[in-house]
C-alpha atoms as a PDB file:
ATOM      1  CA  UNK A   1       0.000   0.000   0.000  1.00  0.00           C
ATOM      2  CA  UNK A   2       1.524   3.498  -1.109  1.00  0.00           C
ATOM      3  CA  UNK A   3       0.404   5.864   1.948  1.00  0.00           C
ATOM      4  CA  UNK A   4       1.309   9.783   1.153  1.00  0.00           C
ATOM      5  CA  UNK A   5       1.519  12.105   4.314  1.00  0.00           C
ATOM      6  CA  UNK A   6      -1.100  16.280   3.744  1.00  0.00           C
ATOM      7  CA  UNK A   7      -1.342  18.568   6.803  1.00  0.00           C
ATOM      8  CA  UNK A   8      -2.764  22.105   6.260  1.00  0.00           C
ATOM      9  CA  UNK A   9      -0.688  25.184   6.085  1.00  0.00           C
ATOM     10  CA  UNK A  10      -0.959  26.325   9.686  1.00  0.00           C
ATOM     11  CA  UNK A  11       1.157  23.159  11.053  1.00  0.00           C
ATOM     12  CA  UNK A  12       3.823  25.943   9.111  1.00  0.00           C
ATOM     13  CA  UNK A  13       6.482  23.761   8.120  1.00  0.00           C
ATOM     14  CA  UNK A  14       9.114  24.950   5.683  1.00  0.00           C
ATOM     15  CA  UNK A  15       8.000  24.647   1.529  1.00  0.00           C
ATOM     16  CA  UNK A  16      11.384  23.126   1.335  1.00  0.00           C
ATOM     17  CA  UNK A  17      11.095  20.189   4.380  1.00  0.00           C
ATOM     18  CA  UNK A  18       7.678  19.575   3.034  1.00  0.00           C
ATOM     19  CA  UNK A  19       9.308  18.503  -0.792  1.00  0.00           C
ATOM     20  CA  UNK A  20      12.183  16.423   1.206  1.00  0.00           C
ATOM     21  CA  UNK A  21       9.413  14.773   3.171  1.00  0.00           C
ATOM     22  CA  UNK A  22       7.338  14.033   0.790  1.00  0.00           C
ATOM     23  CA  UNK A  23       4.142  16.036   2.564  1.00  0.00           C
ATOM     24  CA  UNK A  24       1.521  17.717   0.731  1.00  0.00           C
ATOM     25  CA  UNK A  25      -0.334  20.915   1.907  1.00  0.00           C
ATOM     26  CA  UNK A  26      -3.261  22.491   1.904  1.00  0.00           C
ATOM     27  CA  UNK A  27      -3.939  26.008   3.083  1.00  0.00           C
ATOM     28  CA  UNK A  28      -6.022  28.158   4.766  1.00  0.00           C
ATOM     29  CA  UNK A  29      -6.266  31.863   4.136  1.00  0.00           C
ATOM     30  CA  UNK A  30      -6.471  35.293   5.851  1.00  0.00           C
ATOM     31  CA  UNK A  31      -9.011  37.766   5.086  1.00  0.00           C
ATOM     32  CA  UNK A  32      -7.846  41.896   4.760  1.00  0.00           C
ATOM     33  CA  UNK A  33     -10.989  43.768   3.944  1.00  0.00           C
ATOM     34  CA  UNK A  34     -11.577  41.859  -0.194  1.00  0.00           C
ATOM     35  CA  UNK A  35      -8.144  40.436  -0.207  1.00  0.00           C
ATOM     36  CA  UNK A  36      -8.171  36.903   0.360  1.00  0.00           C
ATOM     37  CA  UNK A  37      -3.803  35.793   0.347  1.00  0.00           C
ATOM     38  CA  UNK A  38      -4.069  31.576   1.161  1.00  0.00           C
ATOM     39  CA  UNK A  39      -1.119  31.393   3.726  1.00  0.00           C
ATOM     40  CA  UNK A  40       2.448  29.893   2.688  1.00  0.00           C
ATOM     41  CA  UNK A  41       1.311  30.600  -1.324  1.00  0.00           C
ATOM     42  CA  UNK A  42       0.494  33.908  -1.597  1.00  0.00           C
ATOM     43  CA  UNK A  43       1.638  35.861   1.475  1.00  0.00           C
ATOM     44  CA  UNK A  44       5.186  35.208   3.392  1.00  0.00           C
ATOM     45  CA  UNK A  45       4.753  35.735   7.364  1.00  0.00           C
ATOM     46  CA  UNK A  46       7.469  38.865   7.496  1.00  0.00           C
ATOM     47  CA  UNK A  47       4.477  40.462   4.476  1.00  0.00           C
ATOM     48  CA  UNK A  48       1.561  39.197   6.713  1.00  0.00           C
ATOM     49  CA  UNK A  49       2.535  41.058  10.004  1.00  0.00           C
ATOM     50  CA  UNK A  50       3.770  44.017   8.418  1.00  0.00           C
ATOM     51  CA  UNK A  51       0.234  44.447   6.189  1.00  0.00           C
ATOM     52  CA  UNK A  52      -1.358  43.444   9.803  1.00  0.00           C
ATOM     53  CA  UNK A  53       0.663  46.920  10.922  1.00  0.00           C
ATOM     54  CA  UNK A  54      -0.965  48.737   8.003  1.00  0.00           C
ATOM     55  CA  UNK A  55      -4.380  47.601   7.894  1.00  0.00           C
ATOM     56  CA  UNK A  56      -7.192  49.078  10.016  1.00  0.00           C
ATOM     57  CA  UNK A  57      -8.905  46.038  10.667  1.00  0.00           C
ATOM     58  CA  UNK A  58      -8.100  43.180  11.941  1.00  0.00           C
ATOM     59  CA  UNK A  59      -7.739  40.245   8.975  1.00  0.00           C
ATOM     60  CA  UNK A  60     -10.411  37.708   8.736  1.00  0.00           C
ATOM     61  CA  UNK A  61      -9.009  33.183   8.210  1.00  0.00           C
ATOM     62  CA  UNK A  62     -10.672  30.708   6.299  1.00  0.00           C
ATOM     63  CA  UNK A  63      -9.899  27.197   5.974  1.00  0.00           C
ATOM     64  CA  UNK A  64     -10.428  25.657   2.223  1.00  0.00           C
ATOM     65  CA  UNK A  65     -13.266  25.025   0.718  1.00  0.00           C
ATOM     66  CA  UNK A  66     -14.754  21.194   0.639  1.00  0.00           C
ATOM     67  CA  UNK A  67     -14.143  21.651  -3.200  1.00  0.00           C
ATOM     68  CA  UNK A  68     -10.249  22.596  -2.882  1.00  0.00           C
ATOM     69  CA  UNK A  69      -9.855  19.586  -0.495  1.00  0.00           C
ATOM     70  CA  UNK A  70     -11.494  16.976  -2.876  1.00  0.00           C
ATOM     71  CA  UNK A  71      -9.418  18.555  -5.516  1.00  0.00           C
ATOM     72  CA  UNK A  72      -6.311  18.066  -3.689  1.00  0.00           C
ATOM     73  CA  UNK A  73      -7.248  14.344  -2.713  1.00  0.00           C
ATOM     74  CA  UNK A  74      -8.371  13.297  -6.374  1.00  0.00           C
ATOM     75  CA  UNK A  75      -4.656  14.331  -7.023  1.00  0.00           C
ATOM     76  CA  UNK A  76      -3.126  12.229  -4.663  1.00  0.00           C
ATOM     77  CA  UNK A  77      -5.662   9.338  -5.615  1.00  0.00           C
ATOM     78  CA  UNK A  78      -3.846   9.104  -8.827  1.00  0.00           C
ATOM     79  CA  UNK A  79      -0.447   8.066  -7.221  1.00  0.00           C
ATOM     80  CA  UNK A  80      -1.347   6.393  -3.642  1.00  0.00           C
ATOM     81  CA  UNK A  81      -3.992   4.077  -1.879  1.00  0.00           C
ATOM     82  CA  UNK A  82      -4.306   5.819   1.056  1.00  0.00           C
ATOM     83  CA  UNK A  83      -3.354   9.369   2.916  1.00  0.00           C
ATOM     84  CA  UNK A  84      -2.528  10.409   6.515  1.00  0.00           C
ATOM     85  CA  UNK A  85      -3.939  13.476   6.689  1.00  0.00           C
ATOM     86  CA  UNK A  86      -2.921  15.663   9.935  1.00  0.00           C
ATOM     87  CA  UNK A  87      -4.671  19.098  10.801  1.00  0.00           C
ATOM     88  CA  UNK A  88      -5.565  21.777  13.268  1.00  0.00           C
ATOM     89  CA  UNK A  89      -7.171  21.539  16.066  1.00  0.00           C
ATOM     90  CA  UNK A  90     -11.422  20.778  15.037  1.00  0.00           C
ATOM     91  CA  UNK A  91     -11.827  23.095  18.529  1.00  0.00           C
ATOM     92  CA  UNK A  92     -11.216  26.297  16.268  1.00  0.00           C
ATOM     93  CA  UNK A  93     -11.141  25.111  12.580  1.00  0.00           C
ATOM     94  CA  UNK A  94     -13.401  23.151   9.941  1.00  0.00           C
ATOM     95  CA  UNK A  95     -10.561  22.185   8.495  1.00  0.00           C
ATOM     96  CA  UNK A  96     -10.330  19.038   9.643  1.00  0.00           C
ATOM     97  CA  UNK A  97     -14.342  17.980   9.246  1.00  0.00           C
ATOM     98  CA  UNK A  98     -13.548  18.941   5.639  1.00  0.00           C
ATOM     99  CA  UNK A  99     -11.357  16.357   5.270  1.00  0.00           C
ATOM    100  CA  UNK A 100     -13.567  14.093   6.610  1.00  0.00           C
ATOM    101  CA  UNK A 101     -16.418  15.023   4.279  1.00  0.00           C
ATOM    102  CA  UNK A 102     -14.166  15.369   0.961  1.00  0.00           C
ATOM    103  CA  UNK A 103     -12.714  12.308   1.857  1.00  0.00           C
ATOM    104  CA  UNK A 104     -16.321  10.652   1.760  1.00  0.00           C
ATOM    105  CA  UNK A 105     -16.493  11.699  -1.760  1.00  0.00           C
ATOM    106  CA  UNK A 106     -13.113  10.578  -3.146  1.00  0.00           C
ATOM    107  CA  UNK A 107     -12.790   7.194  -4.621  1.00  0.00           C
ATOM    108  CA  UNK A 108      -9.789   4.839  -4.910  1.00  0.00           C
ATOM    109  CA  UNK A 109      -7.870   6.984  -1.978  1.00  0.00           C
ATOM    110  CA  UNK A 110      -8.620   5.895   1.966  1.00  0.00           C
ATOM    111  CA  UNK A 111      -8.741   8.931   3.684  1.00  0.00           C
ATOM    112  CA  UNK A 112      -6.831   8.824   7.416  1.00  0.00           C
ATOM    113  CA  UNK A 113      -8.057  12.775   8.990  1.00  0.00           C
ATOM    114  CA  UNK A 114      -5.972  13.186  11.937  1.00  0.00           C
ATOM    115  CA  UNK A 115      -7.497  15.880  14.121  1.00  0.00           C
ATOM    116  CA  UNK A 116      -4.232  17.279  15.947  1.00  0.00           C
ATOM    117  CA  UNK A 117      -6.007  19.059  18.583  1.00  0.00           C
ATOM    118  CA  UNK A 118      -3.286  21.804  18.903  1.00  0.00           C
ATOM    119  CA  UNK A 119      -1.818  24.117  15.932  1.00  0.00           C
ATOM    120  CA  UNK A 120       1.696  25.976  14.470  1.00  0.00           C
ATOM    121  CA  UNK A 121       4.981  23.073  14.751  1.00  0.00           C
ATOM    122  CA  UNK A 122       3.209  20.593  17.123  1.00  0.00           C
ATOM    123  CA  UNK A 123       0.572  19.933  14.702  1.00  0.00           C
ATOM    124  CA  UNK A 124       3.781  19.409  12.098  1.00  0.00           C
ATOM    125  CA  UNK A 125       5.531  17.479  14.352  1.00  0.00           C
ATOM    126  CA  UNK A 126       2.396  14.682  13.528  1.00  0.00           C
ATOM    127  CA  UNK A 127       3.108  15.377   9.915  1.00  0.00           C
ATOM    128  CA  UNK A 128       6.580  14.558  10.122  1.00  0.00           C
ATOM    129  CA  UNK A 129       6.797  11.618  12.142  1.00  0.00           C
ATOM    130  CA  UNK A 130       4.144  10.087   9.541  1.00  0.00           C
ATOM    131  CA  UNK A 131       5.899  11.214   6.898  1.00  0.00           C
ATOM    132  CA  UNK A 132       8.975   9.210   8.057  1.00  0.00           C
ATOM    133  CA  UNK A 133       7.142   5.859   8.758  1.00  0.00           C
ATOM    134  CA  UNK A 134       5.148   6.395   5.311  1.00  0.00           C
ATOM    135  CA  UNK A 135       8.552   5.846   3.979  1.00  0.00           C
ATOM    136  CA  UNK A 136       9.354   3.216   6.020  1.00  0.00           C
ATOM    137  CA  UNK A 137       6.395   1.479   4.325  1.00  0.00           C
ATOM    138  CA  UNK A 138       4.102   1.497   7.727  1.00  0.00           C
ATOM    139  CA  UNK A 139       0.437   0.710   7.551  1.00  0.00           C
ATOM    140  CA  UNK A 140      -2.108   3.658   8.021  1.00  0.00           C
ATOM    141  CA  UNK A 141      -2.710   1.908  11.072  1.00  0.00           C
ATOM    142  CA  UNK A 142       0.364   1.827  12.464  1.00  0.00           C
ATOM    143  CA  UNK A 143       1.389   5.130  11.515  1.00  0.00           C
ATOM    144  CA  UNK A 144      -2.038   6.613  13.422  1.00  0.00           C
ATOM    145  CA  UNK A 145      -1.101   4.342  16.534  1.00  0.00           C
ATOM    146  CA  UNK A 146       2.263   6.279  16.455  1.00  0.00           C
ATOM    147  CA  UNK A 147       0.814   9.343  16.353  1.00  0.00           C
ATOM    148  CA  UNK A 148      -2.096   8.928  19.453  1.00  0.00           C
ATOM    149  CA  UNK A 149       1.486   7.575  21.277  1.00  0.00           C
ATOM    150  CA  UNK A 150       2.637  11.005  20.220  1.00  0.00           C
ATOM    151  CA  UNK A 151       0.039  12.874  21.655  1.00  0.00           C
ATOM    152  CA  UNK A 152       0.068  11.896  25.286  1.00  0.00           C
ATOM    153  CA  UNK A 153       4.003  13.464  25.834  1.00  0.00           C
ATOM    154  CA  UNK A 154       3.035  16.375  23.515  1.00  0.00           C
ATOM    155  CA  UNK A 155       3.107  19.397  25.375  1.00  0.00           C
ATOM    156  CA  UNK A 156       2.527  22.961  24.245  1.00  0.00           C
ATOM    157  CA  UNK A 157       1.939  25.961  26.002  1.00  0.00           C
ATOM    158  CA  UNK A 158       2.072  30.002  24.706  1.00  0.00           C
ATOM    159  CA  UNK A 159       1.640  33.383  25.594  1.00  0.00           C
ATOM    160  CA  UNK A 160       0.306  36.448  23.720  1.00  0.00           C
ATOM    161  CA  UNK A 161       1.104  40.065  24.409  1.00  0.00           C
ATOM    162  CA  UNK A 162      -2.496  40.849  23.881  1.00  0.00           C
ATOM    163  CA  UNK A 163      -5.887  38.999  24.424  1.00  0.00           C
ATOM    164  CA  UNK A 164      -8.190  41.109  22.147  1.00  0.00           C
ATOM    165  CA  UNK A 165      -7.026  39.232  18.678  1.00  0.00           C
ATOM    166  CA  UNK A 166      -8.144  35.818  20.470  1.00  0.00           C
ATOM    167  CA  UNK A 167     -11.313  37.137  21.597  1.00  0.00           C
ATOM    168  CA  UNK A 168     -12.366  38.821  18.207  1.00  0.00           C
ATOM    169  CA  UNK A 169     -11.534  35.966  16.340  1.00  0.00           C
ATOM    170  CA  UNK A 170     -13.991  33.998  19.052  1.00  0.00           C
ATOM    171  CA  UNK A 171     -11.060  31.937  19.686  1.00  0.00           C
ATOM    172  CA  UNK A 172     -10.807  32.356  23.824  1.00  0.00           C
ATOM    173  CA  UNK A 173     -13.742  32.730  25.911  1.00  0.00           C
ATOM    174  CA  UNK A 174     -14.943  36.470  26.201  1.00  0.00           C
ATOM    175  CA  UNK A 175     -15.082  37.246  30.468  1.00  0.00           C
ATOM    176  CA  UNK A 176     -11.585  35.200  30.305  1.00  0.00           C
ATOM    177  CA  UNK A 177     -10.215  37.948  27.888  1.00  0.00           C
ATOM    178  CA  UNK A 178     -11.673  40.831  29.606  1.00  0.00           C
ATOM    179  CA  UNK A 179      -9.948  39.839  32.747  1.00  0.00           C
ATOM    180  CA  UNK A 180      -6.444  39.954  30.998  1.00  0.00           C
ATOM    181  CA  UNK A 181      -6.606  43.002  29.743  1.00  0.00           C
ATOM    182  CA  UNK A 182      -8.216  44.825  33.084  1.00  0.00           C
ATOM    183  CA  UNK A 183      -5.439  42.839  34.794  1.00  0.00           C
ATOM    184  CA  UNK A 184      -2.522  42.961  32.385  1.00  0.00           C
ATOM    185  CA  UNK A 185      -2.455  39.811  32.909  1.00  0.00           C
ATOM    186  CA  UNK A 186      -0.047  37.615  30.279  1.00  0.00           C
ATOM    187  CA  UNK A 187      -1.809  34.216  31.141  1.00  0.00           C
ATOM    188  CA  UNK A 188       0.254  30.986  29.795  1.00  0.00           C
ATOM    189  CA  UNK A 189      -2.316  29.529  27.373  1.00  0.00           C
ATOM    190  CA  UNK A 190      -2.589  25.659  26.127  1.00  0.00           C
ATOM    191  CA  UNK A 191      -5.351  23.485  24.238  1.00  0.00           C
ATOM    192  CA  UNK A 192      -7.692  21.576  26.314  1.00  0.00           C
ATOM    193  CA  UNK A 193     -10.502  19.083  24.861  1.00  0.00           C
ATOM    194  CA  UNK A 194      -9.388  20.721  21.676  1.00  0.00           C
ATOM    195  CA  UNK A 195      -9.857  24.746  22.736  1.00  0.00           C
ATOM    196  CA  UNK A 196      -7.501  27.594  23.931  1.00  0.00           C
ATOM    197  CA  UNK A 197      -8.192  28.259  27.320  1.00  0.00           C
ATOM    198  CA  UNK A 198      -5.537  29.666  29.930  1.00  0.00           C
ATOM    199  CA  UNK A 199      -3.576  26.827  31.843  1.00  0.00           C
ATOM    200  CA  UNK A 200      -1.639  29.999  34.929  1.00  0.00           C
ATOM    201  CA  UNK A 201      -2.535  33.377  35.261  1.00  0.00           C
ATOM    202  CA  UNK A 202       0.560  35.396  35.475  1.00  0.00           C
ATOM    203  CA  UNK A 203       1.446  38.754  35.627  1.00  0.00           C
ATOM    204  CA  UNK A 204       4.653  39.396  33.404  1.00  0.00           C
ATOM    205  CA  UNK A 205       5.559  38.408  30.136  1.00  0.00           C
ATOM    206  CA  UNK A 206       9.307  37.233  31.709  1.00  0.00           C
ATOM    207  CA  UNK A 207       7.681  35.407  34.308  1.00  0.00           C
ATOM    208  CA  UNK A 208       5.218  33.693  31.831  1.00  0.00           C
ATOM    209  CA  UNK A 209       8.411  32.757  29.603  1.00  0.00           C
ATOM    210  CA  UNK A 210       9.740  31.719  32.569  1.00  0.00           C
ATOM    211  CA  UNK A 211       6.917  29.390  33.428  1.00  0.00           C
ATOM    212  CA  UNK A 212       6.733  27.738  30.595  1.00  0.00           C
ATOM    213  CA  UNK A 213      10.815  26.967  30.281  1.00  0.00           C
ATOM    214  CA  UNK A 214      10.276  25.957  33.943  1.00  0.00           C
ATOM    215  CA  UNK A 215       8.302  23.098  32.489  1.00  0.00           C
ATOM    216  CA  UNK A 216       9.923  22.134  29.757  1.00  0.00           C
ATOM    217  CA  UNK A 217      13.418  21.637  31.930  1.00  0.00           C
ATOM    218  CA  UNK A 218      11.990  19.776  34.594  1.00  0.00           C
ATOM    219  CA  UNK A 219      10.422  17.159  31.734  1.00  0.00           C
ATOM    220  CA  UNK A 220      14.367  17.593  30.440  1.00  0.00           C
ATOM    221  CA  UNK A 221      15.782  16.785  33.371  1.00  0.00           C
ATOM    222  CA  UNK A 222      14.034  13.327  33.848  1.00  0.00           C
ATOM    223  CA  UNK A 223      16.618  12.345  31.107  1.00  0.00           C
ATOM    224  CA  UNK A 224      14.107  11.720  28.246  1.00  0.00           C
ATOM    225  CA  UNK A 225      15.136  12.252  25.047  1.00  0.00           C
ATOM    226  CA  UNK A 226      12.789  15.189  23.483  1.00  0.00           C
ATOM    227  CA  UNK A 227      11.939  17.004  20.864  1.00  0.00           C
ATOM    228  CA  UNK A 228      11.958  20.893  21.460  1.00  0.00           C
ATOM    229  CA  UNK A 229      10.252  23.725  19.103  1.00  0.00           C
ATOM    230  CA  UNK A 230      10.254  27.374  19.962  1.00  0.00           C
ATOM    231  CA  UNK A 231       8.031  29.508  18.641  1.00  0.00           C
ATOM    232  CA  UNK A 232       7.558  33.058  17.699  1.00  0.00           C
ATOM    233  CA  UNK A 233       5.110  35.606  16.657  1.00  0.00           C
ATOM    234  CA  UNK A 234       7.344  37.866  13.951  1.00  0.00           C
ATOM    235  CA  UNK A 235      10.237  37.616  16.811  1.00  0.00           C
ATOM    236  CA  UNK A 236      13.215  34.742  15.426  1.00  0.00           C
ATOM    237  CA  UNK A 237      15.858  36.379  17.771  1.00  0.00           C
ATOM    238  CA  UNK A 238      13.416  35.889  21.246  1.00  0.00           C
ATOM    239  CA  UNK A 239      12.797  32.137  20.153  1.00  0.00           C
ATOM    240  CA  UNK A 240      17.006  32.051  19.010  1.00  0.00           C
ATOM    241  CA  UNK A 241      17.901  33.089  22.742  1.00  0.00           C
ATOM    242  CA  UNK A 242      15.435  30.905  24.619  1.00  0.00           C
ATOM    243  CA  UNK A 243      16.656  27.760  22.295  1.00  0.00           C
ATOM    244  CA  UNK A 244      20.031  28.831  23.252  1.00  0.00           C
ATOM    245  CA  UNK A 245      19.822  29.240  26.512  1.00  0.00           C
ATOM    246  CA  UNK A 246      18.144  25.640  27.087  1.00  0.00           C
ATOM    247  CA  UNK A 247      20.635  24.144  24.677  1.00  0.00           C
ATOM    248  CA  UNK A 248      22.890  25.397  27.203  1.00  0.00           C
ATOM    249  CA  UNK A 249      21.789  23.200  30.019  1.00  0.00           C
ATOM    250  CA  UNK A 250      20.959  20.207  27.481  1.00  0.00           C
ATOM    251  CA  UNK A 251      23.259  20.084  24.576  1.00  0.00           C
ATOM    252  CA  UNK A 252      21.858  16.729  23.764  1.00  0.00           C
ATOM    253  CA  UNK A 253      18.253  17.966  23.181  1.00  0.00           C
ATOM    254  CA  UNK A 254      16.701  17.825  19.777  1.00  0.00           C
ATOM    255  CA  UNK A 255      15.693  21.556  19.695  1.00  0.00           C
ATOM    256  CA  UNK A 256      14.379  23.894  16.523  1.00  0.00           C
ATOM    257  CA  UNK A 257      12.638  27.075  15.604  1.00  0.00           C
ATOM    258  CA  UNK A 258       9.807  27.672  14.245  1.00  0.00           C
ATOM    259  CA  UNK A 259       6.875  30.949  14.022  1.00  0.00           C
ATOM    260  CA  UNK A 260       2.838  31.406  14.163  1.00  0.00           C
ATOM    261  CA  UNK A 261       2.246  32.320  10.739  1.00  0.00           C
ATOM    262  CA  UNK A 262      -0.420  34.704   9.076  1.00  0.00           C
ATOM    263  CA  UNK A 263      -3.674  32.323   9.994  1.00  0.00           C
ATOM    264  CA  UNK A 264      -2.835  31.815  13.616  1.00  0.00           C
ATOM    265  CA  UNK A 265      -0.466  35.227  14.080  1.00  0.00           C
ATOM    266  CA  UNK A 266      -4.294  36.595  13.299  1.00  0.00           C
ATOM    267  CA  UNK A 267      -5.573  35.340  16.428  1.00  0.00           C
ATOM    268  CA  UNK A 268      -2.542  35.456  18.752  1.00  0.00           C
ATOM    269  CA  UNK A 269      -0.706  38.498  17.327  1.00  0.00           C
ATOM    270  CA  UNK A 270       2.886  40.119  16.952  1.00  0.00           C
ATOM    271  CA  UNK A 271       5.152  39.007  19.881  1.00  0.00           C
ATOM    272  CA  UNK A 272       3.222  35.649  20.503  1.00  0.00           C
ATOM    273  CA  UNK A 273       5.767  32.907  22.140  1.00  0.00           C
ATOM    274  CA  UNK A 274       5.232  29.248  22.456  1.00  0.00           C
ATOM    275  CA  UNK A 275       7.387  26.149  23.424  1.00  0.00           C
ATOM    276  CA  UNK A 276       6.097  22.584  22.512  1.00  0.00           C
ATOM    277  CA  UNK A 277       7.850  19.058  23.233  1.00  0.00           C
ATOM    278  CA  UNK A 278       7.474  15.356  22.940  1.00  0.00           C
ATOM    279  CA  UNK A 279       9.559  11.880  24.179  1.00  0.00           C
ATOM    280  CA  UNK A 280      10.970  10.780  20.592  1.00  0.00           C
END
């Protein structure tokens, strides 16, 4: 059975690691005013948060259509049996039911929908490790076993400068919103059953940072072997330092950087930070 590895554009990984990998890609788009730019095609990040600077309002996302997916899929029917297909969380996109539905229409091609339940690298973390036992000739099955083994290490937890873009965008609950801002609070966020909702309540942005790394070392220092991602909102030299500064304390750790692109930069906005791991 030949088994080919889509995610969606917001799992953000490099144009050029998806060709070596072998993983195709759909995307989702943002929304300025008429101007619809599908992320990782049309619109870089650094041209995203700099038109985000410009604009009045606030950009709109959309995942693709039904149509676009069964387009995609009818491709890949041509040259495999079956796909592992690995997307954002279904807590704050479509874009996974719509997989599910286009894959109901498809013939010749078993669709595999894998409903991440998070976003940004962790999401392409999934993507990758299928990607790698797709090529190791694994069964569907096998390769989605891996993946729900993945999910119980995964960690992930973030922090935004602001709450109002994750409000708007109906992505965090209202009343918790309004309390950060009265507060100035800079609350560490994480998914939960599949939504953003805030894990601590903290005051600073350093000691929020600080939380989180606080986390992530003491899971380091149980001697696992992990893989690390730091991530930034339009801010590589934040995420450079805090990868450097644990690499400093675990030169053996499997660390790399990666950014919240245009879709979810939209909801958590400029300055966002985020650290994710799981045991390898």
């Amino acid at each position: 059975m030949k088994v080919v590895v889509m995610t969606d554009s917001t799992a953000y990984i490099p144009a050029e690691i998806r060709i070596e990998h072998g993983i195709h890609m759909v995307p989702l788009s943002v929304v300025f005013d008429d101007e619809t730019y599908e992320e990782e095609v049309d619109i870089t990040t650094e041209a995203f948060y700099q038109k985000v600077k410009e604009s009045k309002n606030l950009p709109k996302t959309s995942q693709p259509s039904i149509g676009q997916v069964t387009t995609k899929l009818e491709e890949l029917a041509e040259n495999y049996d079956a796909v592992i297909s690995v997307h954002l969380s279904s807590g704050i996109s479509g874009t996974y039911q719509a997989v599910v539905s286009a894959g109901e229409m498809v013939e010749g091609l078993e669709v595999y929908a894998y409903d991440s339940e998070i976003s940004a690298m962790p999401q392409g973390f999934y993507a990758l490790e299928a990607a790698k036992m797709a090529k190791e000739n694994k069964t569907p099955e096998e390769i989605i076993k891996r993946l729900d083994e993945m999910k119980q290490s995964l960690r992930a937890y973030f922090m935004v400068d602001d709450l109002t873009n994750l409000q708007r965008g109906g992505r965090l609950n209202g009343a918790q919103a309004l309390v950060g801002s009265l507060l100035q609070v800079k609350p560490v966020l994480h998914f939960s059953n599949k939504v953003i909702v805030p894990f601590e309540k903290i005051r600073t942005r350093k000691k929020a940072i600080n939380r989180i790394i606080g986390m992530l070392e003491e899971d380091a220092s149980k001697g696992e072997n992990l893989k690390v991602v730091f991530i930034h909102g339009n801010d590589e030299q934040a995420a450079v330092m805090l990868r450097d500064e644990f690499l400093k304390k675990y030169p053996a750790m499997d660390a790399v950087i990666s950014y919240f692109g245009p879709v979810i930069g939209t909801h958590l906005g400029e300055g966002a930070v985020g650290v994710s791991w799981y045991t390898k």
